[in-house]
C-alpha atoms as a PDB file:
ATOM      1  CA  UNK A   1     -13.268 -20.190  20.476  1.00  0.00           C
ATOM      2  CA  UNK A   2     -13.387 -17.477  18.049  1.00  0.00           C
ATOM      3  CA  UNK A   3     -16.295 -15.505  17.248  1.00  0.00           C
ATOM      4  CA  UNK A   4     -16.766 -14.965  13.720  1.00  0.00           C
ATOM      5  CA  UNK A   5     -19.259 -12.191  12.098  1.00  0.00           C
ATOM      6  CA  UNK A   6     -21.987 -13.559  10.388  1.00  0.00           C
ATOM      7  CA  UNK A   7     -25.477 -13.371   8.505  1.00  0.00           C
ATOM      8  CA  UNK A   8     -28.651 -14.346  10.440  1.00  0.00           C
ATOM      9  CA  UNK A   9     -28.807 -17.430  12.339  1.00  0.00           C
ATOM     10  CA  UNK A  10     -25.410 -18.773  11.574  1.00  0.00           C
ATOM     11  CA  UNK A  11     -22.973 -20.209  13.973  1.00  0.00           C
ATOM     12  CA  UNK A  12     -20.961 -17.325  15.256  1.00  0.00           C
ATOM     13  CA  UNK A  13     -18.604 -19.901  16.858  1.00  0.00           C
ATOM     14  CA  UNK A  14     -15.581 -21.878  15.741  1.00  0.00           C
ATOM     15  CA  UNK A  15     -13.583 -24.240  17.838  1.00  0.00           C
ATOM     16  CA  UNK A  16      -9.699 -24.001  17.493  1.00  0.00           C
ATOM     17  CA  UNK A  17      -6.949 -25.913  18.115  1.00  0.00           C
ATOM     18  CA  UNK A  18      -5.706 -25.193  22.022  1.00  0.00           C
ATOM     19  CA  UNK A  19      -2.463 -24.341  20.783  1.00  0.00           C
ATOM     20  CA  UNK A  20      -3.757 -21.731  17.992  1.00  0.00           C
ATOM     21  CA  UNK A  21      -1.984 -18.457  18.599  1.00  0.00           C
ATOM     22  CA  UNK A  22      -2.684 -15.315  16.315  1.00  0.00           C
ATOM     23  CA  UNK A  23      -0.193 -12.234  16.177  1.00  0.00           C
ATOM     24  CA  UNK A  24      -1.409  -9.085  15.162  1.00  0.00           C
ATOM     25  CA  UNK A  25       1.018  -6.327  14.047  1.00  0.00           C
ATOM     26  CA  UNK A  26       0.689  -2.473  14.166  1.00  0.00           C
ATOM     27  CA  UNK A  27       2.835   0.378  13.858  1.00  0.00           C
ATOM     28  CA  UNK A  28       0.879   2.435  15.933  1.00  0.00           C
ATOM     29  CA  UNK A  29       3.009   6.056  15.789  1.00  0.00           C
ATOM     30  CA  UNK A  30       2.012   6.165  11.800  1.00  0.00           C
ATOM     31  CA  UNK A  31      -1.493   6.033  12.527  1.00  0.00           C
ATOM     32  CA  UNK A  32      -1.568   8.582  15.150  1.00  0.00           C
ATOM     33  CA  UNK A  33      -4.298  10.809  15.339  1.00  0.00           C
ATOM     34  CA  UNK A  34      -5.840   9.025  12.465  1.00  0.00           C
ATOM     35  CA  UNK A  35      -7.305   5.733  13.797  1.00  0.00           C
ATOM     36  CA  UNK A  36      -7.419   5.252  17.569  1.00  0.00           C
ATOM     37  CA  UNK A  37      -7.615   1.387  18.384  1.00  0.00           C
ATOM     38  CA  UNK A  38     -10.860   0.683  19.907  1.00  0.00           C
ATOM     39  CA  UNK A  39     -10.475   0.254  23.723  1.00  0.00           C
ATOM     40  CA  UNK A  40     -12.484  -3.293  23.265  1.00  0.00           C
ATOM     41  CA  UNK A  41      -9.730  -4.549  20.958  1.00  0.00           C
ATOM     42  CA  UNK A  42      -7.252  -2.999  23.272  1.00  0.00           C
ATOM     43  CA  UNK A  43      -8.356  -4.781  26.338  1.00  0.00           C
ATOM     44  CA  UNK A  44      -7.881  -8.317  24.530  1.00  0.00           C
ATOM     45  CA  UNK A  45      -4.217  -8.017  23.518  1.00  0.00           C
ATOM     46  CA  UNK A  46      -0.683  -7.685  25.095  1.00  0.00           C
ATOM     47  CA  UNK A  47       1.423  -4.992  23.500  1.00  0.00           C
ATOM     48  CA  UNK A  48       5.248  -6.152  23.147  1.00  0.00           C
ATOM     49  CA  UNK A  49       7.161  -2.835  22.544  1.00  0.00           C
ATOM     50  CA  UNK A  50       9.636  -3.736  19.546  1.00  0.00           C
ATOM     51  CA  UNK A  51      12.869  -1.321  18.928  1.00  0.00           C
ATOM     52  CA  UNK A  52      14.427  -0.755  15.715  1.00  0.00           C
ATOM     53  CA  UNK A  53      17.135  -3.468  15.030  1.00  0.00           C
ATOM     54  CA  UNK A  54      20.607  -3.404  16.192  1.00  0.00           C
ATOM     55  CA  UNK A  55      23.327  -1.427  14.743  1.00  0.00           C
ATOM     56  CA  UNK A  56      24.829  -3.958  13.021  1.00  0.00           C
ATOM     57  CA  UNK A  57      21.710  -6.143  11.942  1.00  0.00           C
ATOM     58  CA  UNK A  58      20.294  -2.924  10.014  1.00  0.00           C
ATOM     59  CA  UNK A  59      23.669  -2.548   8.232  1.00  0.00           C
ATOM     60  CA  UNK A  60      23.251  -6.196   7.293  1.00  0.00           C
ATOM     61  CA  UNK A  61      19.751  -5.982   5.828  1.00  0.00           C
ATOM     62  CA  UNK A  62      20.693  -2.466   4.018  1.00  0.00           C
ATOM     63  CA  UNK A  63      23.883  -4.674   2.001  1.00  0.00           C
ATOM     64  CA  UNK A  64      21.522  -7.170   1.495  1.00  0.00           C
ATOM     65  CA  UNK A  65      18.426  -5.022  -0.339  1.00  0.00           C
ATOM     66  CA  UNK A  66      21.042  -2.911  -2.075  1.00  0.00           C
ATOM     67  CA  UNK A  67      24.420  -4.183  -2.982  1.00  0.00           C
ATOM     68  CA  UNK A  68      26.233  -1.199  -1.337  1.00  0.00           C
ATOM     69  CA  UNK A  69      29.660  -2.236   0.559  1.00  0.00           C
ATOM     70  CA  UNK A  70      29.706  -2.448   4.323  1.00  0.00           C
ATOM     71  CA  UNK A  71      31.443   1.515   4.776  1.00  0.00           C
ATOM     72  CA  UNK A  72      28.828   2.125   2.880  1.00  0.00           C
ATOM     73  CA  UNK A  73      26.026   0.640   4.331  1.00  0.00           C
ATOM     74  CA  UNK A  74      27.285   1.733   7.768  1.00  0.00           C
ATOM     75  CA  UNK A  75      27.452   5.457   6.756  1.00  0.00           C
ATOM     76  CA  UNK A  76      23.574   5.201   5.661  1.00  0.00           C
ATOM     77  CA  UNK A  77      23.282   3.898   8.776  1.00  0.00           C
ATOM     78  CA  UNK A  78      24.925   5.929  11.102  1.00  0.00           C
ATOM     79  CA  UNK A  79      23.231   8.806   9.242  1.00  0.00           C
ATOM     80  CA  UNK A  80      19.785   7.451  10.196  1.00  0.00           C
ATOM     81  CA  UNK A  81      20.057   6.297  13.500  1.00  0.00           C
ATOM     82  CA  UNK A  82      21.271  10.313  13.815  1.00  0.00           C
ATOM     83  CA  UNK A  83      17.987  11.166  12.573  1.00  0.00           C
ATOM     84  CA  UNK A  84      15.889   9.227  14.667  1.00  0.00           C
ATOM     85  CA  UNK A  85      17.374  10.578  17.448  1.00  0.00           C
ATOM     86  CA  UNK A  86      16.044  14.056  16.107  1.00  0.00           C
ATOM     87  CA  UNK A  87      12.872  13.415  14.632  1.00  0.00           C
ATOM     88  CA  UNK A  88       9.947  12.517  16.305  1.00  0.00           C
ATOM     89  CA  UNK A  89       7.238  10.035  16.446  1.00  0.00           C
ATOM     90  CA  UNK A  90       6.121   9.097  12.601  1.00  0.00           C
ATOM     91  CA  UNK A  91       8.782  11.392  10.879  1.00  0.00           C
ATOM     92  CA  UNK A  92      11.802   9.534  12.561  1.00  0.00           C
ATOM     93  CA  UNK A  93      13.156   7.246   9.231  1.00  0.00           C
ATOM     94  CA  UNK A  94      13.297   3.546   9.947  1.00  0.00           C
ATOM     95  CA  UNK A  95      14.977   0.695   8.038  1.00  0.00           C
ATOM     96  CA  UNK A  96      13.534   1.760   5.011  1.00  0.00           C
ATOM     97  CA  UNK A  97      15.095   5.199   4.419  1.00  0.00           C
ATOM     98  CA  UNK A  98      18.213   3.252   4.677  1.00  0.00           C
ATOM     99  CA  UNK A  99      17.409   0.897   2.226  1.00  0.00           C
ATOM    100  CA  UNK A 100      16.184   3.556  -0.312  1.00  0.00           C
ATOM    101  CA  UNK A 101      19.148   5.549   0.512  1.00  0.00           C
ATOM    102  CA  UNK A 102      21.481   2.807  -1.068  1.00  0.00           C
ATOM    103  CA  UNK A 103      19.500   1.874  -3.390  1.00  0.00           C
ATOM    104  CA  UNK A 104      19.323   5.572  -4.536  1.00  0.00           C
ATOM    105  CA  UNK A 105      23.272   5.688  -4.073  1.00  0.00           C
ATOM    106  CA  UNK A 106      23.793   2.171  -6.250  1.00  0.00           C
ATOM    107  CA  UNK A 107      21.570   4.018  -8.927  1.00  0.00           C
ATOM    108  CA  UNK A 108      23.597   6.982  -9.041  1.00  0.00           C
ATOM    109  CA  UNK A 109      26.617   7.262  -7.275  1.00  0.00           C
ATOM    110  CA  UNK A 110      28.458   8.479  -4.312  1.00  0.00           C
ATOM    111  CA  UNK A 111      28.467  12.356  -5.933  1.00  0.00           C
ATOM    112  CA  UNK A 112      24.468  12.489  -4.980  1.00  0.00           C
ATOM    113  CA  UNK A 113      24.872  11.115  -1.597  1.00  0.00           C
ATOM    114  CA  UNK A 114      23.364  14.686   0.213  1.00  0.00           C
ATOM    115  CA  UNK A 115      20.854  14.933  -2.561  1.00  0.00           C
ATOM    116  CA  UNK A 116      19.531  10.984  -2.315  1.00  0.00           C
ATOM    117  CA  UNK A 117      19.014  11.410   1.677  1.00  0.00           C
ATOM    118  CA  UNK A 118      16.995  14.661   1.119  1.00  0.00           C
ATOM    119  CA  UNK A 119      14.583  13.149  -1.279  1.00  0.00           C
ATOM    120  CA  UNK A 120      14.210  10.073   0.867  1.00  0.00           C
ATOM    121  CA  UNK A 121      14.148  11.825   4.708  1.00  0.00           C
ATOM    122  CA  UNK A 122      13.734  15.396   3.691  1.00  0.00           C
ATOM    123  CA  UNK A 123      10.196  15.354   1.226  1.00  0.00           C
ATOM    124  CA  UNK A 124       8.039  13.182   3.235  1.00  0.00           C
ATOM    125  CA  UNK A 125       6.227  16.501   4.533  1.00  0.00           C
ATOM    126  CA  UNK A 126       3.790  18.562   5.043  1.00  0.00           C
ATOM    127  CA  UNK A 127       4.719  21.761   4.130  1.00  0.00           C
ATOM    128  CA  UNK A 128       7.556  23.435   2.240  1.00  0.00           C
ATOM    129  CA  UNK A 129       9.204  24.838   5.794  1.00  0.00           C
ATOM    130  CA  UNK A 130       9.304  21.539   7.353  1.00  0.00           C
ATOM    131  CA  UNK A 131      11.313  20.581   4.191  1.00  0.00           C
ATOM    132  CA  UNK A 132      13.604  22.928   4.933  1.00  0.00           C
ATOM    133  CA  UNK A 133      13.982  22.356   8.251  1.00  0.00           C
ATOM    134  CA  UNK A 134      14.359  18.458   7.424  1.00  0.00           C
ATOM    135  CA  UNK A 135      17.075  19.569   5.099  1.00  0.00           C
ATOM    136  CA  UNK A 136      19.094  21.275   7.868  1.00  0.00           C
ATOM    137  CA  UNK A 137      18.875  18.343  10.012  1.00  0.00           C
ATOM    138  CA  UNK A 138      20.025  15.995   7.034  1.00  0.00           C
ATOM    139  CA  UNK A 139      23.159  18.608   6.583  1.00  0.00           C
ATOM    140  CA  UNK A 140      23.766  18.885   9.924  1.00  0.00           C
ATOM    141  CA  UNK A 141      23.770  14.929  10.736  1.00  0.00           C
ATOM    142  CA  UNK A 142      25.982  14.216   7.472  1.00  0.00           C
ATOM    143  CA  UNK A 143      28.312  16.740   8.861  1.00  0.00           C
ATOM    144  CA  UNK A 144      28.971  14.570  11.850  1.00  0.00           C
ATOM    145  CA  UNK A 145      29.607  11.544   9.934  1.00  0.00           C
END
């Protein structure tokens, strides 16, 4: 059964097939401190704890939304996953950053590579010293690649 909202004296109620299966999704570190799921909802759904993609699968989908060659695509990579390891919660880049990174790189070469991953990691901030500081971390990380 699902219980449906509705005006005055309708049926709340609607029968469903006894294999019907909904999945909700929710990236619930980007919403931190902002909306708190209601422990109601909570208490009627399993969490499954998804990780970001393997190293190779994310290098895959990165050549596939940008064109970029695999040494490429790995070095965007290998950049990020650095990153992550360094940022926390909702600043850590995901698959995305990656993405835009090539992207960036397709749309202007391999000379802006430092400049395209600080204006896709480094200006998604707050404030002009966690810029900086985001900057470092961007230098730092490209250093070890």
């Amino acid at each position: 059964m699902l219980e449906l909202p509705t005006k005055f004296g309708e049926e709340r109620y609607v029968s469903v097939h006894p294999d019907f299966r909904t999945i909700l999704t929710s990236n619930s570190i980007e919403y931190a401190g902002i909306h708190r799921p209601q422990d109601a909802l909570l208490d009627r759904m399993v969490g499954i704890y998804m990780d970001y993609y393997s190293f190779d699968t994310e290098v895959g989908i990165v050549m596939a939304h940008s064109g970029v060659a695999p040494e490429q695509a790995e070095r965007i990579v290998q950049l990020v996953r650095l990153l992550r390891e360094r940022m926390d919660g909702a600043q850590s880049p995901g698959t995305r950053a990656c993405i835009m990174i090539a992207q960036g790189l397709e749309a202007c070469g391999n000379d802006c590579f430092e400049s395209v991953c600080f204006d896709v990691i480094a200006t998604k901030t707050s404030t002009a010293v966690d810029m900086i500081e985001k900057q470092g971390l961007v230098r730092e990380a490209l250093a070890e690649i």
